[in-house]
PDB file of N, CA and C in Angstrom:
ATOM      1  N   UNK A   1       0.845  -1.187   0.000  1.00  0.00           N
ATOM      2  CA  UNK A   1       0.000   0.000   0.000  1.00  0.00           C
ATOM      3  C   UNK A   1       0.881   1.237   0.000  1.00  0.00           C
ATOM      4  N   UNK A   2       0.717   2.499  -0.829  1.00  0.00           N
ATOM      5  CA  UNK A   2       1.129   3.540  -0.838  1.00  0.00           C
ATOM      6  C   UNK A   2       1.021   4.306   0.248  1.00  0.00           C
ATOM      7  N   UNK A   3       2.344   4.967   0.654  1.00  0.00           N
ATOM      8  CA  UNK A   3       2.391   6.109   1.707  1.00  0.00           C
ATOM      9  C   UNK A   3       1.841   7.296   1.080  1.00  0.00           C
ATOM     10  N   UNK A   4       1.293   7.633   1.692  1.00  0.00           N
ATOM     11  CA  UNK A   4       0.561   8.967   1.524  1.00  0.00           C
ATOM     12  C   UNK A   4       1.413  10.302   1.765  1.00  0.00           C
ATOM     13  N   UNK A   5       1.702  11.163   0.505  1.00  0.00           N
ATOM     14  CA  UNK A   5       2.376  12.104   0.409  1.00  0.00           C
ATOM     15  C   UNK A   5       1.148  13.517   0.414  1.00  0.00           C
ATOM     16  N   UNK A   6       1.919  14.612   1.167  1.00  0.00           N
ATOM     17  CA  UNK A   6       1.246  15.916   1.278  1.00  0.00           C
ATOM     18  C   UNK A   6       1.917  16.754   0.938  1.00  0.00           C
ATOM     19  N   UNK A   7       1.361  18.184   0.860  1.00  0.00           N
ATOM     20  CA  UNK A   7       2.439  19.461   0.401  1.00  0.00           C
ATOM     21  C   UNK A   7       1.775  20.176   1.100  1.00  0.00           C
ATOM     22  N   UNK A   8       2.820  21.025   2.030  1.00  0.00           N
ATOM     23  CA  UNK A   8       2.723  22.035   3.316  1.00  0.00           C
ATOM     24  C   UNK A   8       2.864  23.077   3.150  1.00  0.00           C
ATOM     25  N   UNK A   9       2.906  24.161   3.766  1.00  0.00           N
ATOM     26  CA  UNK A   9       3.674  24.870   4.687  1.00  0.00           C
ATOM     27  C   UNK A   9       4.078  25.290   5.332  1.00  0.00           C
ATOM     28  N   UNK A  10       5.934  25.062   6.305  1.00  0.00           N
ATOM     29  CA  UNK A  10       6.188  25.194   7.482  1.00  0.00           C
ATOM     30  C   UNK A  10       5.707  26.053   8.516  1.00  0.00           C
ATOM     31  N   UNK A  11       5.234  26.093   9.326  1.00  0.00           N
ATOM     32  CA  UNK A  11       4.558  26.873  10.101  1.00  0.00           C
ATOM     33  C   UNK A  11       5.342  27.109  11.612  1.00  0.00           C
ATOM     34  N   UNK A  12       6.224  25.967  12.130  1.00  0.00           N
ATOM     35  CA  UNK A  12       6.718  26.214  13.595  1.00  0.00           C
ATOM     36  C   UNK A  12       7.995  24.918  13.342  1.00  0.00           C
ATOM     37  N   UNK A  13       9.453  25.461  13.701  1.00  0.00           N
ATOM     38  CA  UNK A  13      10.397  24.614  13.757  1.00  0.00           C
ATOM     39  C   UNK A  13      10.967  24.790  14.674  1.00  0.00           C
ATOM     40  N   UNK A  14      10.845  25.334  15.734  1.00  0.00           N
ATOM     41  CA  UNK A  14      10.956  25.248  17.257  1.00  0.00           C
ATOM     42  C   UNK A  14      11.563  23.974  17.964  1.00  0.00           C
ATOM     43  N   UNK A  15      11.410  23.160  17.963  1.00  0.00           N
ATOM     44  CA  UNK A  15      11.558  21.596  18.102  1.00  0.00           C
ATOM     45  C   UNK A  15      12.779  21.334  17.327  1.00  0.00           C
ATOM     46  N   UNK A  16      13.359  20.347  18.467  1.00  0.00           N
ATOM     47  CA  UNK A  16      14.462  19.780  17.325  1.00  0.00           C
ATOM     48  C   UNK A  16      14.079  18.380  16.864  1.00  0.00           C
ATOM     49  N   UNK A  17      14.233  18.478  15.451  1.00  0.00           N
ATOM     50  CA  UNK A  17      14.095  17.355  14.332  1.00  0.00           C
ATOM     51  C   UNK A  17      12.595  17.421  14.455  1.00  0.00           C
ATOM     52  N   UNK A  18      11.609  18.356  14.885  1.00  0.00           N
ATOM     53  CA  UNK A  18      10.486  18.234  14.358  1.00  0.00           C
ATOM     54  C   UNK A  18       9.644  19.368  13.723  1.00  0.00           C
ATOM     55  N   UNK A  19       8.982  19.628  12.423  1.00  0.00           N
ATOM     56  CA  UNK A  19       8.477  20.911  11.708  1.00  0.00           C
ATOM     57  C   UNK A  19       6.800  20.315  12.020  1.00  0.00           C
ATOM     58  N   UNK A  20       6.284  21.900  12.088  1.00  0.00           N
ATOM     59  CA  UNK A  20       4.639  21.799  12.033  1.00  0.00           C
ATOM     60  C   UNK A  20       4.167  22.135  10.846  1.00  0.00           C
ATOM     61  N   UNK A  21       3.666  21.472   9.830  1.00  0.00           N
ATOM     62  CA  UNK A  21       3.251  21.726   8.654  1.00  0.00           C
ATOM     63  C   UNK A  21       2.097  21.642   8.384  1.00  0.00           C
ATOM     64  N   UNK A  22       1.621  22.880   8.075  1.00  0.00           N
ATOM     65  CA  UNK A  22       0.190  23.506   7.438  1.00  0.00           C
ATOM     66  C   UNK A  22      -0.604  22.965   6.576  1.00  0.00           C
ATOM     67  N   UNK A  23      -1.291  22.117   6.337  1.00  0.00           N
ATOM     68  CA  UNK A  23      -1.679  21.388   4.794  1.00  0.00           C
ATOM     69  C   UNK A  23      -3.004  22.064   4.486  1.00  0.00           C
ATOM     70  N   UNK A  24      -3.319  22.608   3.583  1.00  0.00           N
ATOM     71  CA  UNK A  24      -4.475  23.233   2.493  1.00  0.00           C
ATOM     72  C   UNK A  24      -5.477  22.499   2.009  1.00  0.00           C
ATOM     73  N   UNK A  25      -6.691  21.552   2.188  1.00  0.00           N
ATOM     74  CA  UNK A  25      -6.900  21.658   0.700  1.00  0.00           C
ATOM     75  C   UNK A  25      -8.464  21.896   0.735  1.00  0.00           C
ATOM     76  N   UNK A  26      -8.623  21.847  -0.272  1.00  0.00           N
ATOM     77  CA  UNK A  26      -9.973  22.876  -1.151  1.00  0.00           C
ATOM     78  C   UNK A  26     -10.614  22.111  -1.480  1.00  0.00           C
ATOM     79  N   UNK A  27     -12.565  22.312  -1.173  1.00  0.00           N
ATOM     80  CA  UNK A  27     -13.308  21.036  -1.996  1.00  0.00           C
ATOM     81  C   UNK A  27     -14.441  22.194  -1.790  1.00  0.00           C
ATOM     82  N   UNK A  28     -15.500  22.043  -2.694  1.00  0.00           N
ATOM     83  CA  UNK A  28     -16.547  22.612  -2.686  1.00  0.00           C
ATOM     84  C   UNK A  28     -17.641  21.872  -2.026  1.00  0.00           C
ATOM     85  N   UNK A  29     -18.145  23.037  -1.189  1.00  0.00           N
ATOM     86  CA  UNK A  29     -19.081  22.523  -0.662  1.00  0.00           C
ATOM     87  C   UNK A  29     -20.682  22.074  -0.897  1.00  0.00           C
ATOM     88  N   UNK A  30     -21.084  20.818  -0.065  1.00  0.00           N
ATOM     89  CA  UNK A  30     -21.944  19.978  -0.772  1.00  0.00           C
ATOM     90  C   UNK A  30     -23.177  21.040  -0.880  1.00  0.00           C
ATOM     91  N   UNK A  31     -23.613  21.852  -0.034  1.00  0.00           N
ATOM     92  CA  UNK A  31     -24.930  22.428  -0.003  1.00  0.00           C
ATOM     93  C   UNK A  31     -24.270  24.150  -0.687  1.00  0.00           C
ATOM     94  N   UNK A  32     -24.003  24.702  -0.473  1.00  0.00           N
ATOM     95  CA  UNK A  32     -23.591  25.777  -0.748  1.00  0.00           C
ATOM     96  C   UNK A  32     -23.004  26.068  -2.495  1.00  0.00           C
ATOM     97  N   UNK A  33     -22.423  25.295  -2.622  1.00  0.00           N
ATOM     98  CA  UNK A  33     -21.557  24.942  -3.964  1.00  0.00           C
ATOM     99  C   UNK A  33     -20.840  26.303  -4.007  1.00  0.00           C
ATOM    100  N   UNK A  34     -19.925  26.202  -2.841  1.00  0.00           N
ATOM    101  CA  UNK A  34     -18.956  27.460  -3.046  1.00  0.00           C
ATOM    102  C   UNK A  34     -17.754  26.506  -2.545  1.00  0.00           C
ATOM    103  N   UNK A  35     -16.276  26.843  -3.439  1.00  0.00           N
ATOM    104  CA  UNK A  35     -14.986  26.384  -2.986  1.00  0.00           C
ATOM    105  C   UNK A  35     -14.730  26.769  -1.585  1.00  0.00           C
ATOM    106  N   UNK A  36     -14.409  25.608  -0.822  1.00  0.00           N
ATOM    107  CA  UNK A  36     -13.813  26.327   0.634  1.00  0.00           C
ATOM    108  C   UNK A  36     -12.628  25.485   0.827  1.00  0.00           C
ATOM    109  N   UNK A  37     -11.889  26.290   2.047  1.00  0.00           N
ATOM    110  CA  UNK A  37     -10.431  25.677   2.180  1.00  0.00           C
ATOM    111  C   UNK A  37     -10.683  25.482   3.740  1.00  0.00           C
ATOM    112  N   UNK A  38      -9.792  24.354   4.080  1.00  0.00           N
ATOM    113  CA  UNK A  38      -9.753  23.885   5.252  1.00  0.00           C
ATOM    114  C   UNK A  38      -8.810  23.408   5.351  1.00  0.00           C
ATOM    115  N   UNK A  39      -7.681  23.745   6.542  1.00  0.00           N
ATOM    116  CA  UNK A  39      -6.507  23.458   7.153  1.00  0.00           C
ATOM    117  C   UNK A  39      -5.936  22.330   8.069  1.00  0.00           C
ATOM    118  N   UNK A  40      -5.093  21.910   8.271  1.00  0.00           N
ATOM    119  CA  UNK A  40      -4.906  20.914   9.249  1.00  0.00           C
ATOM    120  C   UNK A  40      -3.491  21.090   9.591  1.00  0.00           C
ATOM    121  N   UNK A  41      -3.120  21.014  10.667  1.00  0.00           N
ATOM    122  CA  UNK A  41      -1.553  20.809  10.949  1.00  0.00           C
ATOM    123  C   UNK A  41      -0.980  19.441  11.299  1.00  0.00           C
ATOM    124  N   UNK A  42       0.341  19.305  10.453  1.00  0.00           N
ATOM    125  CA  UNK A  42       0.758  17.997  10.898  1.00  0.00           C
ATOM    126  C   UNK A  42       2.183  18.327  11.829  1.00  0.00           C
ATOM    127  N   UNK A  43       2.458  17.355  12.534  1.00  0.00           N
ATOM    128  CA  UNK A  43       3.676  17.320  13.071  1.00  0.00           C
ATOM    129  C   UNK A  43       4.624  15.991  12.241  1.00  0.00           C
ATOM    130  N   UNK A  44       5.629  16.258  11.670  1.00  0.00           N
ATOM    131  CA  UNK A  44       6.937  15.938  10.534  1.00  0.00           C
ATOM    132  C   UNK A  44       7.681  15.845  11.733  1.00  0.00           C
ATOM    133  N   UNK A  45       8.920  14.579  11.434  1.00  0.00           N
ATOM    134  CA  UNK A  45      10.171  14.277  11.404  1.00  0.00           C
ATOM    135  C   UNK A  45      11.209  15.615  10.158  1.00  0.00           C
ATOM    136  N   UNK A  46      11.972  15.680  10.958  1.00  0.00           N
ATOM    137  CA  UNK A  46      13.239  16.309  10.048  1.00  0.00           C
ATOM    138  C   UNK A  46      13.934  16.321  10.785  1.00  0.00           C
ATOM    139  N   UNK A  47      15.301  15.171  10.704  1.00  0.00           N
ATOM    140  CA  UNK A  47      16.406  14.785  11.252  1.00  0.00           C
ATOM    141  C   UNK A  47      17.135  15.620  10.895  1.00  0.00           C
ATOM    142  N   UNK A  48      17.584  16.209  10.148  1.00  0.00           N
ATOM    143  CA  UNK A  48      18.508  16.995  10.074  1.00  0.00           C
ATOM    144  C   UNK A  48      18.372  18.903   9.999  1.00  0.00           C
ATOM    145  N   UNK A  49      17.255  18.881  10.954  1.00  0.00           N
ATOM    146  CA  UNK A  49      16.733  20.651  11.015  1.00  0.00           C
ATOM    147  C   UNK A  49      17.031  21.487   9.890  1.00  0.00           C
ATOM    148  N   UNK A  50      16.540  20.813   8.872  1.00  0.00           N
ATOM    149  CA  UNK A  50      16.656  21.430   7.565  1.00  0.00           C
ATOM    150  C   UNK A  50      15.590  22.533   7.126  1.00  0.00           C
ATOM    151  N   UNK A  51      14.249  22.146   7.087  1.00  0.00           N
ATOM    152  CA  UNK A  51      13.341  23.265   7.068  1.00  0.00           C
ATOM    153  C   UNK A  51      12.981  24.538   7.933  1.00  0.00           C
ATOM    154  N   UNK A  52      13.041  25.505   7.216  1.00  0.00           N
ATOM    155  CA  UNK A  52      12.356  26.511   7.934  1.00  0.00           C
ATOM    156  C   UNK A  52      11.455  27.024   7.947  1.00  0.00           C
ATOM    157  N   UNK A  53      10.314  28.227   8.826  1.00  0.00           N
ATOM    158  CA  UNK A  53       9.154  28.712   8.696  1.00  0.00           C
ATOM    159  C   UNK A  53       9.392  29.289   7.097  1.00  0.00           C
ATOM    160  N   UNK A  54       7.604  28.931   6.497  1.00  0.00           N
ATOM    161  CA  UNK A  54       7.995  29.412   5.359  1.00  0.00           C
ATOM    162  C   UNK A  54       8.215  28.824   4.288  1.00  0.00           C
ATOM    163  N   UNK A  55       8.753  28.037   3.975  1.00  0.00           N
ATOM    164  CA  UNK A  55       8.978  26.498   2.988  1.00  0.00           C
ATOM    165  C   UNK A  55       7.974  26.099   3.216  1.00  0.00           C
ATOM    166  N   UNK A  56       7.559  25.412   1.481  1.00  0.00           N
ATOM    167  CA  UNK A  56       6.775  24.885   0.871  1.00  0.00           C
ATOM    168  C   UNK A  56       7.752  23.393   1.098  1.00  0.00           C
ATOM    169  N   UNK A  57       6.594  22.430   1.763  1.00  0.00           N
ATOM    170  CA  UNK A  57       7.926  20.975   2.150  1.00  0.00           C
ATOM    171  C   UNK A  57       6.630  19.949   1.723  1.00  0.00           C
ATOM    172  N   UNK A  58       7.508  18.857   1.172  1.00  0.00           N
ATOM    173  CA  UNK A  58       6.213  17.712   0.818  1.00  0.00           C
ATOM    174  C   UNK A  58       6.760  16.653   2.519  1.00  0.00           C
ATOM    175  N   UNK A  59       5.751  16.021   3.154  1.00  0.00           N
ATOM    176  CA  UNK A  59       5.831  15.487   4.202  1.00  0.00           C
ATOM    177  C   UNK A  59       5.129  13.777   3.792  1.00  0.00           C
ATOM    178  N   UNK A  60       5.401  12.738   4.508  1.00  0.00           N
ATOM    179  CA  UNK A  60       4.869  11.459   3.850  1.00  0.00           C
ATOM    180  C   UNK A  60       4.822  10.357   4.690  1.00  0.00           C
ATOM    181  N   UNK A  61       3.381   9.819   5.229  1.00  0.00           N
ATOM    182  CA  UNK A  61       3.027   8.780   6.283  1.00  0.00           C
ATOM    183  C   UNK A  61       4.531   8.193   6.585  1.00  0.00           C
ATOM    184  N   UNK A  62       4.642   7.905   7.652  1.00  0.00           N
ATOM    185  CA  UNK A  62       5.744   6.986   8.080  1.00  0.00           C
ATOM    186  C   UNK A  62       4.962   5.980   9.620  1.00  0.00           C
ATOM    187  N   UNK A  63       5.637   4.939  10.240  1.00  0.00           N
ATOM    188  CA  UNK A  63       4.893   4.214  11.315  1.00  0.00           C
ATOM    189  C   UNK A  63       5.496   5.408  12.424  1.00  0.00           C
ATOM    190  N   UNK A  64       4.556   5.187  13.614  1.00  0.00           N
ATOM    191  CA  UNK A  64       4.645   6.399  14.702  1.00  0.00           C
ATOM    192  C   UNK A  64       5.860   6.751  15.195  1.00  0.00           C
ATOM    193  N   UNK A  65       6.512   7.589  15.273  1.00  0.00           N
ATOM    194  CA  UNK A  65       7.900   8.372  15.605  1.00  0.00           C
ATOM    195  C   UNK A  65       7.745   8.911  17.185  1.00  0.00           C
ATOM    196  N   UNK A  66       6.619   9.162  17.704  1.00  0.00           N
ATOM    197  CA  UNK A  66       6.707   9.429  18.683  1.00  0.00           C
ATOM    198  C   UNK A  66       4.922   9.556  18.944  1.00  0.00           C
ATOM    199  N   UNK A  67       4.283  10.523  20.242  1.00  0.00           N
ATOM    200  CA  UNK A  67       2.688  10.564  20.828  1.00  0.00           C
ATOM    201  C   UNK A  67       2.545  11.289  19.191  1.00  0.00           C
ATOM    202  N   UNK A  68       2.552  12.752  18.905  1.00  0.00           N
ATOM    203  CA  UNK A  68       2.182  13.124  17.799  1.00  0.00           C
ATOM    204  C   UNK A  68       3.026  12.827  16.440  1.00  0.00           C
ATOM    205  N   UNK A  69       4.342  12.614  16.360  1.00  0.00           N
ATOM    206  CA  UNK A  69       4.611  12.634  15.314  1.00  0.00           C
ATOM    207  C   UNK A  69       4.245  11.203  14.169  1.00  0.00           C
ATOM    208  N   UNK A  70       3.658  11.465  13.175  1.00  0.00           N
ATOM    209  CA  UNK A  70       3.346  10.375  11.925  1.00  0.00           C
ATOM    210  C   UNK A  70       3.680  10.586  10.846  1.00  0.00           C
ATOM    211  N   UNK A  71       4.348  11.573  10.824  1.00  0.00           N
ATOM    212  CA  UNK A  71       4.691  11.757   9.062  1.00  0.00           C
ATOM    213  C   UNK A  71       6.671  12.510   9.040  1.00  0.00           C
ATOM    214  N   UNK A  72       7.182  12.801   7.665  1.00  0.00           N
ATOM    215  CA  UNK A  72       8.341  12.883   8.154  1.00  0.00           C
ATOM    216  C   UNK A  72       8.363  13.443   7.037  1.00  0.00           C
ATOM    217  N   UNK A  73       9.797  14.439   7.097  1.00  0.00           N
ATOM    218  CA  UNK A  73       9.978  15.680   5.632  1.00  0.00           C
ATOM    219  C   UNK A  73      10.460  14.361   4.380  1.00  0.00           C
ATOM    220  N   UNK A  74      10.260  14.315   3.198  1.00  0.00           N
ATOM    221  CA  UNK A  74      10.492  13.957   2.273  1.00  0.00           C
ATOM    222  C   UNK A  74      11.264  15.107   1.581  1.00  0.00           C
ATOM    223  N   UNK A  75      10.899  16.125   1.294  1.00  0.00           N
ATOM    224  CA  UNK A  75      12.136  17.183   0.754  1.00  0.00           C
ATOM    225  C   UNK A  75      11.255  18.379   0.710  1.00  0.00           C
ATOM    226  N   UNK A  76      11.987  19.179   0.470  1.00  0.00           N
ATOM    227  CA  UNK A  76      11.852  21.042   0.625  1.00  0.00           C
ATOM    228  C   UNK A  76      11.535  20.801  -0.814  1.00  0.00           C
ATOM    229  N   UNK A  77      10.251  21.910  -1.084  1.00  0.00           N
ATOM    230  CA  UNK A  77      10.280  21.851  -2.467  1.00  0.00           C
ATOM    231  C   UNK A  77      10.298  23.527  -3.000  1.00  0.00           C
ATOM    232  N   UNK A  78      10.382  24.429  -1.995  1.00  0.00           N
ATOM    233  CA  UNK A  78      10.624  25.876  -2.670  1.00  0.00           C
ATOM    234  C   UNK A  78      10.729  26.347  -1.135  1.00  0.00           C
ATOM    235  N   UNK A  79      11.741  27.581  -1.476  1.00  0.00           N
ATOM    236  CA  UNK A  79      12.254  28.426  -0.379  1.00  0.00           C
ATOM    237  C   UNK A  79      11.562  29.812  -0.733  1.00  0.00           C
ATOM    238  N   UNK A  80      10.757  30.847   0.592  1.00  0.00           N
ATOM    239  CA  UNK A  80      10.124  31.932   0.402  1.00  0.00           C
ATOM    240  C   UNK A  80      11.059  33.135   0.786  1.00  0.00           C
ATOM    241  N   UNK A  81      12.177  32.512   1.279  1.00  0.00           N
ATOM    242  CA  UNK A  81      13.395  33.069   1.688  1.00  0.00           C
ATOM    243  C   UNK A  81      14.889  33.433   1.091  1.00  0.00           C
ATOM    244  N   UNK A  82      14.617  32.590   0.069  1.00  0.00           N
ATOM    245  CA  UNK A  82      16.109  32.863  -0.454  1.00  0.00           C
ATOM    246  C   UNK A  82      16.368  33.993  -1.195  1.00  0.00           C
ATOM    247  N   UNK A  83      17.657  33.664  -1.034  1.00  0.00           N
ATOM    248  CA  UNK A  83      18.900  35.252  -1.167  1.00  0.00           C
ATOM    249  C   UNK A  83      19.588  35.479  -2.526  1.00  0.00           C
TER     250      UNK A  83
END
């Protein structure tokens, strides 16, 4: 069975080796028939404190890492920061 991949954005890297990532997504609603967005935060693995607030990061099921953590950085996919 496929791990389930998401696309974020970093929101809190406070923690070491762990990022809070923002996930988006959009579905129209059943009675209304207007697009709405609804948020969720995940808590990511990142062993090597690579991401920062701000990055766009894809994150991807892994077995439990710790009470909250379930998912883990797969890679940075754009910086809102760079120089």
């Amino acid at each position: 069975m496929p791990k389930r991949v998401l696309q974020g954005t970093v929101v809190s890297d406070a923690n070491d080796k762990t990022i809070v990532v923002r996930v988006e997504r959009r579905f129209t609603h059943p009675l209304l028939k207007k697009t709405v967005r609804r948020s969720k935060k995940y808590h990511a693995h990142d062993e090597n404190n690579v991401a920062k607030v701000g990055q766009t990061v894809w994150i991807e099921e892994t077995a439990p890492i710790s009470k909250n953590k379930r998912w883990a950085l797969v890679q940075e996919a754009s910086s809102s920061q760079s120089a």
